[in-house]
C-alpha atoms as a PDB file:
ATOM      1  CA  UNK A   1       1.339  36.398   2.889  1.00  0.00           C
ATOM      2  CA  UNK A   2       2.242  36.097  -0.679  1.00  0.00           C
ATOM      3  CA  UNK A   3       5.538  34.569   1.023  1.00  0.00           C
ATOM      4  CA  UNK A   4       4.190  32.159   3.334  1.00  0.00           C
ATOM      5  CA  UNK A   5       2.744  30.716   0.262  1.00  0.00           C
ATOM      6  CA  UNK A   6       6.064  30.783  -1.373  1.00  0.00           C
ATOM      7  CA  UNK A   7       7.530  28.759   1.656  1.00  0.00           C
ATOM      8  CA  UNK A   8       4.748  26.454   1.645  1.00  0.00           C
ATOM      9  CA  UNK A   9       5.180  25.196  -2.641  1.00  0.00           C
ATOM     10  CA  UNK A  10       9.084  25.525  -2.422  1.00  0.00           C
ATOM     11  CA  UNK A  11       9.228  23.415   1.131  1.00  0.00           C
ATOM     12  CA  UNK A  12       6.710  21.204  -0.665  1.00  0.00           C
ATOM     13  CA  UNK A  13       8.907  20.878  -3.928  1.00  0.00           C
ATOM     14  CA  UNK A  14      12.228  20.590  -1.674  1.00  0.00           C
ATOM     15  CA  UNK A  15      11.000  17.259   0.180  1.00  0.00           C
ATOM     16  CA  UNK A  16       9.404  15.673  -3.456  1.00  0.00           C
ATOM     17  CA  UNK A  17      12.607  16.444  -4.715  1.00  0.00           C
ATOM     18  CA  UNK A  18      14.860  14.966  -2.197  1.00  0.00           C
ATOM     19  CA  UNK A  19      12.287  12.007  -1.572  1.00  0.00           C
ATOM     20  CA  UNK A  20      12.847  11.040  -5.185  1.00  0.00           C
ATOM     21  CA  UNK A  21      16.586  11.741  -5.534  1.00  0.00           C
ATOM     22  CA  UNK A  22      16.935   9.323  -2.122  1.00  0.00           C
ATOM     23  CA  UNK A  23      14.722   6.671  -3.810  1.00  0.00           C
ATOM     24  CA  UNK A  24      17.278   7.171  -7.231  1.00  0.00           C
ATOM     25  CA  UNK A  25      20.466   6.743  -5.356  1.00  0.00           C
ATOM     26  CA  UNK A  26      19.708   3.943  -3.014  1.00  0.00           C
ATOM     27  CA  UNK A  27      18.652   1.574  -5.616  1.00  0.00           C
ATOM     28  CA  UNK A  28      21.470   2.072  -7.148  1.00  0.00           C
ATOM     29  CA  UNK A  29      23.219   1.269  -4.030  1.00  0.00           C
ATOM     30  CA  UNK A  30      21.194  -1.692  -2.650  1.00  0.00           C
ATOM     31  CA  UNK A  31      20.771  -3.205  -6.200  1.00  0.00           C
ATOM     32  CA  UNK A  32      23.243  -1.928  -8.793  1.00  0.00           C
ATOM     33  CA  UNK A  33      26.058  -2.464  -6.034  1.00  0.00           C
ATOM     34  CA  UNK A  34      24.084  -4.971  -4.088  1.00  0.00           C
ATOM     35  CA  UNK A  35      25.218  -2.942  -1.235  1.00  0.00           C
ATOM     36  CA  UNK A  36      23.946  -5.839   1.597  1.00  0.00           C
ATOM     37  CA  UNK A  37      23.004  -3.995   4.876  1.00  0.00           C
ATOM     38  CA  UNK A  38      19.825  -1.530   4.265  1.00  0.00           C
ATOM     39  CA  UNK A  39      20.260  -0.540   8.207  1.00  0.00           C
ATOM     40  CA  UNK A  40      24.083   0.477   8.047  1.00  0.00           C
ATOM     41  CA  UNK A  41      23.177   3.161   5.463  1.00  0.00           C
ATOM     42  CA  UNK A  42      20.349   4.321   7.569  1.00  0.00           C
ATOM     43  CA  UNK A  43      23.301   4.888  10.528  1.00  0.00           C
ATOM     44  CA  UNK A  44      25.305   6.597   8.356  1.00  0.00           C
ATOM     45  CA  UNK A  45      22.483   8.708   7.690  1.00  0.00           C
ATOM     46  CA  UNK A  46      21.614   9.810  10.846  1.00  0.00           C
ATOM     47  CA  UNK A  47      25.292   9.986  11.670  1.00  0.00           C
ATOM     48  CA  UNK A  48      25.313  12.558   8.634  1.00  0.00           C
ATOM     49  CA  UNK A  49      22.385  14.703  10.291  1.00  0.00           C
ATOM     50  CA  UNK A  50      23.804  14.442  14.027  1.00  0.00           C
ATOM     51  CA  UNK A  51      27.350  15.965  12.565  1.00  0.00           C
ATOM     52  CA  UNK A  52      25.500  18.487  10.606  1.00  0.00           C
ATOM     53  CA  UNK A  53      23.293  20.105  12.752  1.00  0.00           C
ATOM     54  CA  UNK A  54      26.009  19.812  15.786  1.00  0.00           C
ATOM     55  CA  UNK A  55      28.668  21.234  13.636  1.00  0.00           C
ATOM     56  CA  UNK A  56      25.859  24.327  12.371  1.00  0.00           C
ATOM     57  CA  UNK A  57      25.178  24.703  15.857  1.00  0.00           C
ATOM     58  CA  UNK A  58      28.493  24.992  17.103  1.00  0.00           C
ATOM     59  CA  UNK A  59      29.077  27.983  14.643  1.00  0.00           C
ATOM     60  CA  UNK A  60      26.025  29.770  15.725  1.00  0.00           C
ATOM     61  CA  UNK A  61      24.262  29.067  12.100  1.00  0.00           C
ATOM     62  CA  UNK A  62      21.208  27.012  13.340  1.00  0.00           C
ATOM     63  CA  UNK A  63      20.124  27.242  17.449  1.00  0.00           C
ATOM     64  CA  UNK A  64      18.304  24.127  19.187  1.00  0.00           C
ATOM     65  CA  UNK A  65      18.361  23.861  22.793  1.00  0.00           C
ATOM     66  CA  UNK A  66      21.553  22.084  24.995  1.00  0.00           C
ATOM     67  CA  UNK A  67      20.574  18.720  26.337  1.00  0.00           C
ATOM     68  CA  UNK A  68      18.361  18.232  29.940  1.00  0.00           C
ATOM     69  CA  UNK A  69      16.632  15.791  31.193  1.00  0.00           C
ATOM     70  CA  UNK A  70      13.071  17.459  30.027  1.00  0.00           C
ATOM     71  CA  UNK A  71      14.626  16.532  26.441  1.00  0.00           C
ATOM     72  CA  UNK A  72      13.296  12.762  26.304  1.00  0.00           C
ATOM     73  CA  UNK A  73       9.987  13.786  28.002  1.00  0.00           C
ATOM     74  CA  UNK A  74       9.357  16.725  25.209  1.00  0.00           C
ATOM     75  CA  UNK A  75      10.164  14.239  22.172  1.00  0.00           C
ATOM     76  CA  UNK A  76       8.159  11.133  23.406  1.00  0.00           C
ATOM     77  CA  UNK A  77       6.943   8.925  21.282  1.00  0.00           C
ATOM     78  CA  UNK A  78       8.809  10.289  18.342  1.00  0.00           C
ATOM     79  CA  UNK A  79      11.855   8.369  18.256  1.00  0.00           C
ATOM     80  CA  UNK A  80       9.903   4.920  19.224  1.00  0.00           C
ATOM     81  CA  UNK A  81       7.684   5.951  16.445  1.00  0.00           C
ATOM     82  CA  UNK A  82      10.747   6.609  13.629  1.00  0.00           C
ATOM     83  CA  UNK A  83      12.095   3.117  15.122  1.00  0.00           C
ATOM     84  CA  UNK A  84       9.140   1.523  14.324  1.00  0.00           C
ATOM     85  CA  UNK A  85       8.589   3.255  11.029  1.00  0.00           C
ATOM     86  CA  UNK A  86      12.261   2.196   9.943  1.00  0.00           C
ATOM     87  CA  UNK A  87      11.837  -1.529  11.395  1.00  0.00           C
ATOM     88  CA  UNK A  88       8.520  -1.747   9.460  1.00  0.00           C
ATOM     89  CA  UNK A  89       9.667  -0.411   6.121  1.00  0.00           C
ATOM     90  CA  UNK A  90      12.706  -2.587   5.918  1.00  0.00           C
ATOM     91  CA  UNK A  91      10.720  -5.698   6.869  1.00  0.00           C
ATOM     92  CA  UNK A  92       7.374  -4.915   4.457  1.00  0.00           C
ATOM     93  CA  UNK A  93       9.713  -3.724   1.196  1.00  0.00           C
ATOM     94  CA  UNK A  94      11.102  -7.333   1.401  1.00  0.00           C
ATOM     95  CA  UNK A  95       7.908  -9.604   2.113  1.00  0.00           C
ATOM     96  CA  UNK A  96       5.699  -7.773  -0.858  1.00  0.00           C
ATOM     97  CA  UNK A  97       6.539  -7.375  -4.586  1.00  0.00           C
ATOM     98  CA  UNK A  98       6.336  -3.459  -5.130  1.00  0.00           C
ATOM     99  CA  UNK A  99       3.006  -2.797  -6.701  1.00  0.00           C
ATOM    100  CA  UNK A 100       1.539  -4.306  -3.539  1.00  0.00           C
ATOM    101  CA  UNK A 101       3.634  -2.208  -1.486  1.00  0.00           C
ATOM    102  CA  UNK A 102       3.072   1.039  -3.402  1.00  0.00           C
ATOM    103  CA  UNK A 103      -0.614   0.765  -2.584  1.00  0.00           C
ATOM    104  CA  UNK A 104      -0.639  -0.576   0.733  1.00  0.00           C
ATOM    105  CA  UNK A 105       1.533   2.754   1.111  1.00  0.00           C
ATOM    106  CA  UNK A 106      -1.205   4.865   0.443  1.00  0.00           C
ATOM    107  CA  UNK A 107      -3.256   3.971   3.438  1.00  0.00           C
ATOM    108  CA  UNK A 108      -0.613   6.453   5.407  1.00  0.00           C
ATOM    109  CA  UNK A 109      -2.351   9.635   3.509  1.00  0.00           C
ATOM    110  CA  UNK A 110      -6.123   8.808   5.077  1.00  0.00           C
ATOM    111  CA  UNK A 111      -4.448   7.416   8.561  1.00  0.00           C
ATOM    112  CA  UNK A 112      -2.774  10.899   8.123  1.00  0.00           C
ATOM    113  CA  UNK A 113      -5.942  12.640   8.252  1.00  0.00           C
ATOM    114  CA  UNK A 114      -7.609  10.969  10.402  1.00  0.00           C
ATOM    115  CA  UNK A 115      -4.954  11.767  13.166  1.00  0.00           C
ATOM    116  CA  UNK A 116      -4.534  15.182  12.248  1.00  0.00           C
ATOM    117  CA  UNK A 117      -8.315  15.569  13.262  1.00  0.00           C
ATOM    118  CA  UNK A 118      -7.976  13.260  16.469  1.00  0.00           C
ATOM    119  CA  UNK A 119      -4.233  14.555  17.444  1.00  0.00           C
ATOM    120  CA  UNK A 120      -4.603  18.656  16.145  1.00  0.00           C
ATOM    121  CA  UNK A 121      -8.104  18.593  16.174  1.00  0.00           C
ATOM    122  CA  UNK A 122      -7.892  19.839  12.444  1.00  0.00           C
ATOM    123  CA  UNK A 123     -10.886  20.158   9.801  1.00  0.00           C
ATOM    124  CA  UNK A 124     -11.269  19.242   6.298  1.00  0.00           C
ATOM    125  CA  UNK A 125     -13.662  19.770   3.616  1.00  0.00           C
ATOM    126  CA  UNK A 126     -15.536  17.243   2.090  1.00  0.00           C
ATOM    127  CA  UNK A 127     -13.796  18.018  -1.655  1.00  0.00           C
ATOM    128  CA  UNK A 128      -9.941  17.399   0.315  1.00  0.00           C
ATOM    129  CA  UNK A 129     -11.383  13.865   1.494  1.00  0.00           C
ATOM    130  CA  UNK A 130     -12.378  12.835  -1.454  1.00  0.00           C
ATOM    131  CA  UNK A 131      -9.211  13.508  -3.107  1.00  0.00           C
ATOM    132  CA  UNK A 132      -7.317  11.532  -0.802  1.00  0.00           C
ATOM    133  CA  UNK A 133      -9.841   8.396  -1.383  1.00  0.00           C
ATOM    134  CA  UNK A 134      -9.277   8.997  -4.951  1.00  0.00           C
ATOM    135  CA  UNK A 135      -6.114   8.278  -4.521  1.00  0.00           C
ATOM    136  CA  UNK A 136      -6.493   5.204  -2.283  1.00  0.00           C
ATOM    137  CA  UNK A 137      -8.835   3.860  -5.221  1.00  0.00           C
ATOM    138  CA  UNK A 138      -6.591   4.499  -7.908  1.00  0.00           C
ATOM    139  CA  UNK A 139      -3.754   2.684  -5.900  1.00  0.00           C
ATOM    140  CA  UNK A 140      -6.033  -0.387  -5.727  1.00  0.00           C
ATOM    141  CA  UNK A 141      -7.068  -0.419  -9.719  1.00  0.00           C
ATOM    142  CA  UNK A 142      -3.344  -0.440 -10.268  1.00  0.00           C
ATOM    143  CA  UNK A 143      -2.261  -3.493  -8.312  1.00  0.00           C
ATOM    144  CA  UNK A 144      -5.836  -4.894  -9.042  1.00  0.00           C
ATOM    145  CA  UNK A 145      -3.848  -7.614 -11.215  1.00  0.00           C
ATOM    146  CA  UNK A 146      -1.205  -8.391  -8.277  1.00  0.00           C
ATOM    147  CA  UNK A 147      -3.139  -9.135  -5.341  1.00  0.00           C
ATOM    148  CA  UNK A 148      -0.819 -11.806  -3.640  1.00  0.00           C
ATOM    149  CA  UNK A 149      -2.039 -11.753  -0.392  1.00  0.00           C
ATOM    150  CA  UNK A 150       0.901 -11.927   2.003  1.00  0.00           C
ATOM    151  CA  UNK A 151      -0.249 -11.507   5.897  1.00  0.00           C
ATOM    152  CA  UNK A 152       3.196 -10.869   7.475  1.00  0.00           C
ATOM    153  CA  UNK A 153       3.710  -8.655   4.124  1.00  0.00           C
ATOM    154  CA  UNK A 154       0.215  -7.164   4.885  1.00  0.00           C
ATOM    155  CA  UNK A 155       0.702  -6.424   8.482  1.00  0.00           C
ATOM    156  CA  UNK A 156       4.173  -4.926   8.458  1.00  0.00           C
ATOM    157  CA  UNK A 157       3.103  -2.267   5.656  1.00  0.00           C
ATOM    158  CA  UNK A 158      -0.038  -1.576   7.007  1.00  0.00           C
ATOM    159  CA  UNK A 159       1.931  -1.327  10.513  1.00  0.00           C
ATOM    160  CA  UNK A 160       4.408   0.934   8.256  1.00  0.00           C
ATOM    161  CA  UNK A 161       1.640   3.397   7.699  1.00  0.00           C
ATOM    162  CA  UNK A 162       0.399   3.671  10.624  1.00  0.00           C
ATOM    163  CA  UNK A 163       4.091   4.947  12.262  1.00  0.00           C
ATOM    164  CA  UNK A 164       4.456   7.025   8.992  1.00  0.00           C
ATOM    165  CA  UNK A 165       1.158   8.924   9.989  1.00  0.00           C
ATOM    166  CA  UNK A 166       2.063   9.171  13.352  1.00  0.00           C
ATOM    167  CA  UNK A 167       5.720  10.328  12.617  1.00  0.00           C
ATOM    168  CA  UNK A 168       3.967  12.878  10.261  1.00  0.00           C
ATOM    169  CA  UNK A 169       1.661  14.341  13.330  1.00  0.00           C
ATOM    170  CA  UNK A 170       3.439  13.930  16.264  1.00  0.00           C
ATOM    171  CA  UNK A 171       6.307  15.867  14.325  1.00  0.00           C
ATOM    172  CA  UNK A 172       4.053  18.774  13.309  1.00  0.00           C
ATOM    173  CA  UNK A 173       3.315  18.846  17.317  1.00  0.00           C
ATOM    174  CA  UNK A 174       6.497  18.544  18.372  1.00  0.00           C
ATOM    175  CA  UNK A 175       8.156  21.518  16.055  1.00  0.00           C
ATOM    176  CA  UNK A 176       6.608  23.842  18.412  1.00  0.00           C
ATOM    177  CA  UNK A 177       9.475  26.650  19.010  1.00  0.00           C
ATOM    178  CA  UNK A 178       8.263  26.818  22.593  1.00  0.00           C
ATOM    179  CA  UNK A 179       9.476  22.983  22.403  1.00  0.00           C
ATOM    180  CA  UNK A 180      12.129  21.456  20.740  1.00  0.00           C
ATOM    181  CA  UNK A 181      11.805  23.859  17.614  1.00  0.00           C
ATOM    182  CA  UNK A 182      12.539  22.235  13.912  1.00  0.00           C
ATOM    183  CA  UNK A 183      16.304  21.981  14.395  1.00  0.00           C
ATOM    184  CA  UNK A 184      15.569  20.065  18.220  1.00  0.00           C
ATOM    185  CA  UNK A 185      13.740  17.879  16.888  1.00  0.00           C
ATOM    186  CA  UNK A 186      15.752  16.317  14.121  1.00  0.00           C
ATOM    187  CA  UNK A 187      18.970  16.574  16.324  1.00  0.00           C
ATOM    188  CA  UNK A 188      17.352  14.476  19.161  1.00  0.00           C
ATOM    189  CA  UNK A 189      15.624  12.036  17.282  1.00  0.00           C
ATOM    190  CA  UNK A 190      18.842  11.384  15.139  1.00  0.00           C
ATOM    191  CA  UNK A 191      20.657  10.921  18.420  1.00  0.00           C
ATOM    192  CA  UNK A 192      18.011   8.670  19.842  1.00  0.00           C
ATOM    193  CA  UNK A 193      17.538   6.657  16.816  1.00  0.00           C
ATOM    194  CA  UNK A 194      21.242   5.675  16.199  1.00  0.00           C
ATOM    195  CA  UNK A 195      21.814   3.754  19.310  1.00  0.00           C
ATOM    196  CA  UNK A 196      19.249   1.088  19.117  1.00  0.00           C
ATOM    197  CA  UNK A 197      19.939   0.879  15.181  1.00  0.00           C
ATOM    198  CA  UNK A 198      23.392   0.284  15.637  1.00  0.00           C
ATOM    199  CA  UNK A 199      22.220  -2.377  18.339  1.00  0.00           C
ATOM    200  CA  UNK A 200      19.866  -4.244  15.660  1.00  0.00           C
ATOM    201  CA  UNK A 201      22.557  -4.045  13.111  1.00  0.00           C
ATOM    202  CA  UNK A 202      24.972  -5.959  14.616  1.00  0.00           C
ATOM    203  CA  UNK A 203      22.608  -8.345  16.602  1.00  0.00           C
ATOM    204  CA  UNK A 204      21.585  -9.428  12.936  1.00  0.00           C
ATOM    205  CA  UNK A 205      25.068  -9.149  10.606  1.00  0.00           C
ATOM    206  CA  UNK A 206      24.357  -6.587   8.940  1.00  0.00           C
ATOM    207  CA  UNK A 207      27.217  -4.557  10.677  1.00  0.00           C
ATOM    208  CA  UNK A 208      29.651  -7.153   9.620  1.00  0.00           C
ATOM    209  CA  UNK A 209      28.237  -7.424   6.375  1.00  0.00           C
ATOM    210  CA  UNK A 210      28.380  -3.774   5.652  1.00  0.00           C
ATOM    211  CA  UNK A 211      32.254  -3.848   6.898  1.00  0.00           C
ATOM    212  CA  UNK A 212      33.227  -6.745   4.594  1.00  0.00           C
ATOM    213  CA  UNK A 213      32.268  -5.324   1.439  1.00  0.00           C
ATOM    214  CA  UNK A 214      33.928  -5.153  -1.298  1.00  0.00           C
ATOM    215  CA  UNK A 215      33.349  -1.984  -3.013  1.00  0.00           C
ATOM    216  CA  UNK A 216      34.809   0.477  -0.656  1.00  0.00           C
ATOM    217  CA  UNK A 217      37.727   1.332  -2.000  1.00  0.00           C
ATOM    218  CA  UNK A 218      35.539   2.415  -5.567  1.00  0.00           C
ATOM    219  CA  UNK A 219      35.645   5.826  -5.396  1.00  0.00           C
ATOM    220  CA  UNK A 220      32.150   5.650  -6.826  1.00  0.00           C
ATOM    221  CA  UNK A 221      30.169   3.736  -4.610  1.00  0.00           C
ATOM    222  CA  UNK A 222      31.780   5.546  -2.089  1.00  0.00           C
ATOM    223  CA  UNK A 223      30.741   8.991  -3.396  1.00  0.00           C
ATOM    224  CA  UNK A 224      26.912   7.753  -3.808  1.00  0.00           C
ATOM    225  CA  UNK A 225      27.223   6.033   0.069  1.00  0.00           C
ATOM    226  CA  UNK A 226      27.717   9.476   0.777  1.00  0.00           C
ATOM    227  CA  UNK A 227      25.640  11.114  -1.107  1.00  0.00           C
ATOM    228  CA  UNK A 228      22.768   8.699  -0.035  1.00  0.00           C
ATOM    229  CA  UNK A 229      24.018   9.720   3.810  1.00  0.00           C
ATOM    230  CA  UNK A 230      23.550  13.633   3.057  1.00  0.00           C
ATOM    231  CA  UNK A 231      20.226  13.110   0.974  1.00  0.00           C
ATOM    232  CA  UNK A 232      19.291  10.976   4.139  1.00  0.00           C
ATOM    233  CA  UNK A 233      19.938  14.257   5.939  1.00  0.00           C
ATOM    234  CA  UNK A 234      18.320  16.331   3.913  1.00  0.00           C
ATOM    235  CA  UNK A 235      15.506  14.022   3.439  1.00  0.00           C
ATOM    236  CA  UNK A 236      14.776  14.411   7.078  1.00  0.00           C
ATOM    237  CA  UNK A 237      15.348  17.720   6.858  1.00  0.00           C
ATOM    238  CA  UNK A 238      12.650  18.959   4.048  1.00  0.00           C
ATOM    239  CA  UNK A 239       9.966  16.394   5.435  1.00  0.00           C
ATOM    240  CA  UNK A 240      10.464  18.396   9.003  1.00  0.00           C
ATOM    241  CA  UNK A 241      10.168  21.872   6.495  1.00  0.00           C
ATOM    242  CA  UNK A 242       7.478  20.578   4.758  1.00  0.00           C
ATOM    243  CA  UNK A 243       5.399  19.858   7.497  1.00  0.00           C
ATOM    244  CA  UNK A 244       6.375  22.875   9.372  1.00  0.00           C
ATOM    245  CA  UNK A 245       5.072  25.177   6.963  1.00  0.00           C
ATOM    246  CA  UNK A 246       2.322  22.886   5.623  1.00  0.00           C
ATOM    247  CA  UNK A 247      -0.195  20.170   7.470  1.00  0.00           C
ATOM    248  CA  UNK A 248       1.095  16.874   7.870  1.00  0.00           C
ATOM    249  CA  UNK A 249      -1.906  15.212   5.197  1.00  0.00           C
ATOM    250  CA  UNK A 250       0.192  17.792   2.613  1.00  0.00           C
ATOM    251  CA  UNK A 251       3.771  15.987   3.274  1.00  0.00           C
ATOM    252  CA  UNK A 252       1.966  12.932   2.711  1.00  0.00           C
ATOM    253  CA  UNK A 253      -0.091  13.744  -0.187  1.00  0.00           C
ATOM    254  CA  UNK A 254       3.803  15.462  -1.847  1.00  0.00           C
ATOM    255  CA  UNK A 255       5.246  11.599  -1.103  1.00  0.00           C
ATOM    256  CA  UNK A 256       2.592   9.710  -3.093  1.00  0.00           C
ATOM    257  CA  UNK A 257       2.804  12.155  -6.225  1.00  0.00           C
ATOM    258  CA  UNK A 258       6.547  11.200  -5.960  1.00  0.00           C
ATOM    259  CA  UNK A 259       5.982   7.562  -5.825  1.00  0.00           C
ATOM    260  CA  UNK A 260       4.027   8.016  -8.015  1.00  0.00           C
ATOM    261  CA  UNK A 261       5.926  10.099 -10.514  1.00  0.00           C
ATOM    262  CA  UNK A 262       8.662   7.230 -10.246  1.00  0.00           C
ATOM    263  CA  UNK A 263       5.938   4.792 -11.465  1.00  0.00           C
ATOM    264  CA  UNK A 264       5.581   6.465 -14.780  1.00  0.00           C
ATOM    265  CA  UNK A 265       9.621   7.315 -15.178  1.00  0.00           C
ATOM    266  CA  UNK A 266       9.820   3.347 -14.473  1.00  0.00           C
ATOM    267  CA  UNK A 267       7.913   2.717 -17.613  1.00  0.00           C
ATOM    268  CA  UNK A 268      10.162   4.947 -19.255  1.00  0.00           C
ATOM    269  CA  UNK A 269      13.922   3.750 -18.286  1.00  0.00           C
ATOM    270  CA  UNK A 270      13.368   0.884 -15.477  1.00  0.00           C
ATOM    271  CA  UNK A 271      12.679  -1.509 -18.069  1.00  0.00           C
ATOM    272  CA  UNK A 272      10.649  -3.854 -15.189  1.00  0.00           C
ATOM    273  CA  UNK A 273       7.716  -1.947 -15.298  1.00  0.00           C
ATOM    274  CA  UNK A 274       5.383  -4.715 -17.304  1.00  0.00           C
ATOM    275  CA  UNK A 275       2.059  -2.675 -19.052  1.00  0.00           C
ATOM    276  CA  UNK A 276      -1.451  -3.559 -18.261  1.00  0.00           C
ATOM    277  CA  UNK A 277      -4.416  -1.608 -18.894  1.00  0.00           C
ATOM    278  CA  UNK A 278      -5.782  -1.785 -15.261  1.00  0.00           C
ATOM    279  CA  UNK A 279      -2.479  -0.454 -13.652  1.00  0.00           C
ATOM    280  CA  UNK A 280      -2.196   2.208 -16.046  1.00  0.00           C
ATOM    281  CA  UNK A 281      -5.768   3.738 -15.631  1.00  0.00           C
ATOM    282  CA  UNK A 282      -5.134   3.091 -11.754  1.00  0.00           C
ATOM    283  CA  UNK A 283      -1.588   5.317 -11.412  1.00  0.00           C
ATOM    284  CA  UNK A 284      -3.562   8.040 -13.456  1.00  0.00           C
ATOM    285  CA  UNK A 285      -6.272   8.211 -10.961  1.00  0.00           C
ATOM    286  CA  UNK A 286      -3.880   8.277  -8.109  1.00  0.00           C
ATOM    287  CA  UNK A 287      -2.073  10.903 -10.051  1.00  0.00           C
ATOM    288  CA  UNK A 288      -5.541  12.870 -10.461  1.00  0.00           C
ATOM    289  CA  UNK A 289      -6.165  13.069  -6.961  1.00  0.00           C
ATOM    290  CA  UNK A 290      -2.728  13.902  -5.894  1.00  0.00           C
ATOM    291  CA  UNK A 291      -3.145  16.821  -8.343  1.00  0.00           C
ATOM    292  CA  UNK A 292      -6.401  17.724  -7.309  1.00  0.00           C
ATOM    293  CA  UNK A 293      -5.902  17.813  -3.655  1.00  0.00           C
ATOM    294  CA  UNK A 294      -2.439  19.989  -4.289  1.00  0.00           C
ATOM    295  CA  UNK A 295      -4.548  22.384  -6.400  1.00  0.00           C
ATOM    296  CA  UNK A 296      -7.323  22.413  -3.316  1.00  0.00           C
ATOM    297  CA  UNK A 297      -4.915  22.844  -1.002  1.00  0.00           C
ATOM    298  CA  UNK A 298      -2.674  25.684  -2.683  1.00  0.00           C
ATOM    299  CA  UNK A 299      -6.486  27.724  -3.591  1.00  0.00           C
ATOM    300  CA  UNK A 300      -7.537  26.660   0.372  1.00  0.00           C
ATOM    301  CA  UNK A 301      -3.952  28.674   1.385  1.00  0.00           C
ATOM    302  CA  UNK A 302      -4.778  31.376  -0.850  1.00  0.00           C
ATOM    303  CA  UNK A 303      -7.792  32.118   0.738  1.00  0.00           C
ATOM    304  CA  UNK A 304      -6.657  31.989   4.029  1.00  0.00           C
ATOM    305  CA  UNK A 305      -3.753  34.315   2.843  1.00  0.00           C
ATOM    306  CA  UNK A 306      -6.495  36.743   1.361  1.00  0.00           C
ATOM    307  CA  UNK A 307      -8.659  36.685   3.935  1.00  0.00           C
ATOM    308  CA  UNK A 308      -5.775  37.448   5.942  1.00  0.00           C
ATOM    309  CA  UNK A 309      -4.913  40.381   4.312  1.00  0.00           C
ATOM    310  CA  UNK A 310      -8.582  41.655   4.058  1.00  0.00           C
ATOM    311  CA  UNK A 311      -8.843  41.771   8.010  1.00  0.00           C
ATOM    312  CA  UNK A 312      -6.022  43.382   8.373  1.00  0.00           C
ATOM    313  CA  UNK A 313      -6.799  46.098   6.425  1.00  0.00           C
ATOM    314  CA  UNK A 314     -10.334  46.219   7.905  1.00  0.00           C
ATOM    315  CA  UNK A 315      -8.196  46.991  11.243  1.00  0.00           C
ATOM    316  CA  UNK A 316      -6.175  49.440   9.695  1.00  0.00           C
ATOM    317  CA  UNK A 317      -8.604  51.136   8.524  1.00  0.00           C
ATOM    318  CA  UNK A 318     -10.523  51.210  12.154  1.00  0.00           C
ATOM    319  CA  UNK A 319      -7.870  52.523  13.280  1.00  0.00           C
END
């Protein structure tokens, strides 16, 4: 037990950790480089994944089952869902100024919840559901001085969460050895995903824009193109461990802390972060009640764990 709950903090760690690297080395891409097409580095992500795992499966390191025709049927509505969650993103990041979109974020972690109970029938406690609105609330204090109101903004992030939540879910569902198992389910989705991405990308230029840059022959944007392509990978990869060996609402609740976390290193180094009394207390009550429901959470495993162990031994012992 005491290493389930090792596999639970270090898959939780793993995804914060490549969730914030990702965040690092994009911007660098798609604003130190102005590196133009946003979609093109999401196909050579999932490129990246679909050689990976196929390559790791070839030489018997990782097993996921051949392709049938049950395939689509088992992994419905995931990849509409990712399509939808990567259409949404892309379209809400550039409509709201980030504050806005940091907080409008947030709703994912109680849409999270409240499909874990409708989807896996799941229960919380009462002291779980109030960390989660705490840090809904704190995300509103902070942005409480940058309210632009944006509908199209509005209703692509708030469409954004929604897929997010569902991806979350539907994944944890999905993962089901009996199924598709972990490895399935990234391979298929990757190879799902690509062909209508690669579709949108050059119905709107940003195939040909990608092509015509500039920088690829520096050695250095080409090294953090793919870097950003195997962090992509990975990214997928830890979110898919994460929820595997925790609930969805935890993968979630691990994402915020990051963005959150990011927040305060921006006031550090960013340089664009611009002080005001209400954001600050805000981002410290968000950070509160990521902290608290991570502390919950971890005790809530331990007892289960303990519990666990003490009715095992009570059937040992009747034996």
């Amino acid at each position: 037990e005491a290493q389930s709950r090792r596999l639970q903090l270090l898959s939780a760690l793993f995804y914060g950790t490549c969730s914030f690297l990702i965040v690092l080395v994009n911007k660098a891409l798609l604003s130190a480089y102005s590196f133009p097409s946003p979609m093109f580095l999401g196909i050579g992500q999932m490129a990246a994944t679909i050689l990976i795992l196929y390559i790791s499966k070839l030489n018997k390191i990782i097993h996921f089952p051949d392709f049938d025709k049950s395939i689509p049927v088992k992994l419905f509505p995931l990849p509409l869902i990712y399509v939808g969650n990567h259409i949404s993103g892309l379209s809400s990041t550039s409509k709201l100024s980030l504050p806005m979109f940091t907080v409008l974020r947030k709703f994912t972690i109680p849409l999270t919840l409240l499909l874990e109970i409708i989807i896996l029938g799941k229960r919380y406690p009462l002291s779980i559901i109030i960390s989660v609105f705490a840090i809904v609330l704190g995300a509103f204090i902070a942005a409480g001085s940058d309210l632009s109101f944006n509908l199209e903004g509005y209703t692509f992030v708030l469409l954004n969460d929604i897929f997010t939540a569902a991806n979350g879910v539907y994944t944890k569902q999905k993962m089901d050895p009996k199924e598709l198992g972990k490895y399935g389910v990234l391979f298929y989705n990757a190879c799902f995903m690509v062909v209508p991405t690669v579709i949108i990308s050059f119905s709107t230029g940003d195939f040909q824009q990608a092509t015509h840059f500039q920088h690829w022959t520096n050695f250095l944007f080409v090294f953090q193109f793919l870097l950003s392509c195997l962090l992509g990978f990975l990214l997928m990869y830890s979110t898919v461990l994460c929820s595997h060996y925790n609930s969805a609402l935890t993968t979630t609740v691990v994402g915020a802390i990051k963005n959150i976390s990011i927040a305060y290193i921006g006031m550090l180094i960013g340089g664009d972060y611009i002080f005001s009394v209400l954001n600050f207390i805000g981002l410290n009550i968000c950070m509160a009640g990521g902290l608290r429901y991570s502390f919950l959470t971890l005790r809530e495993n331990g007892k289960s764990a303990q519990s666990g162990d003490e009715e095992n031994a009570l059937l040992e012992s009747k034996c």
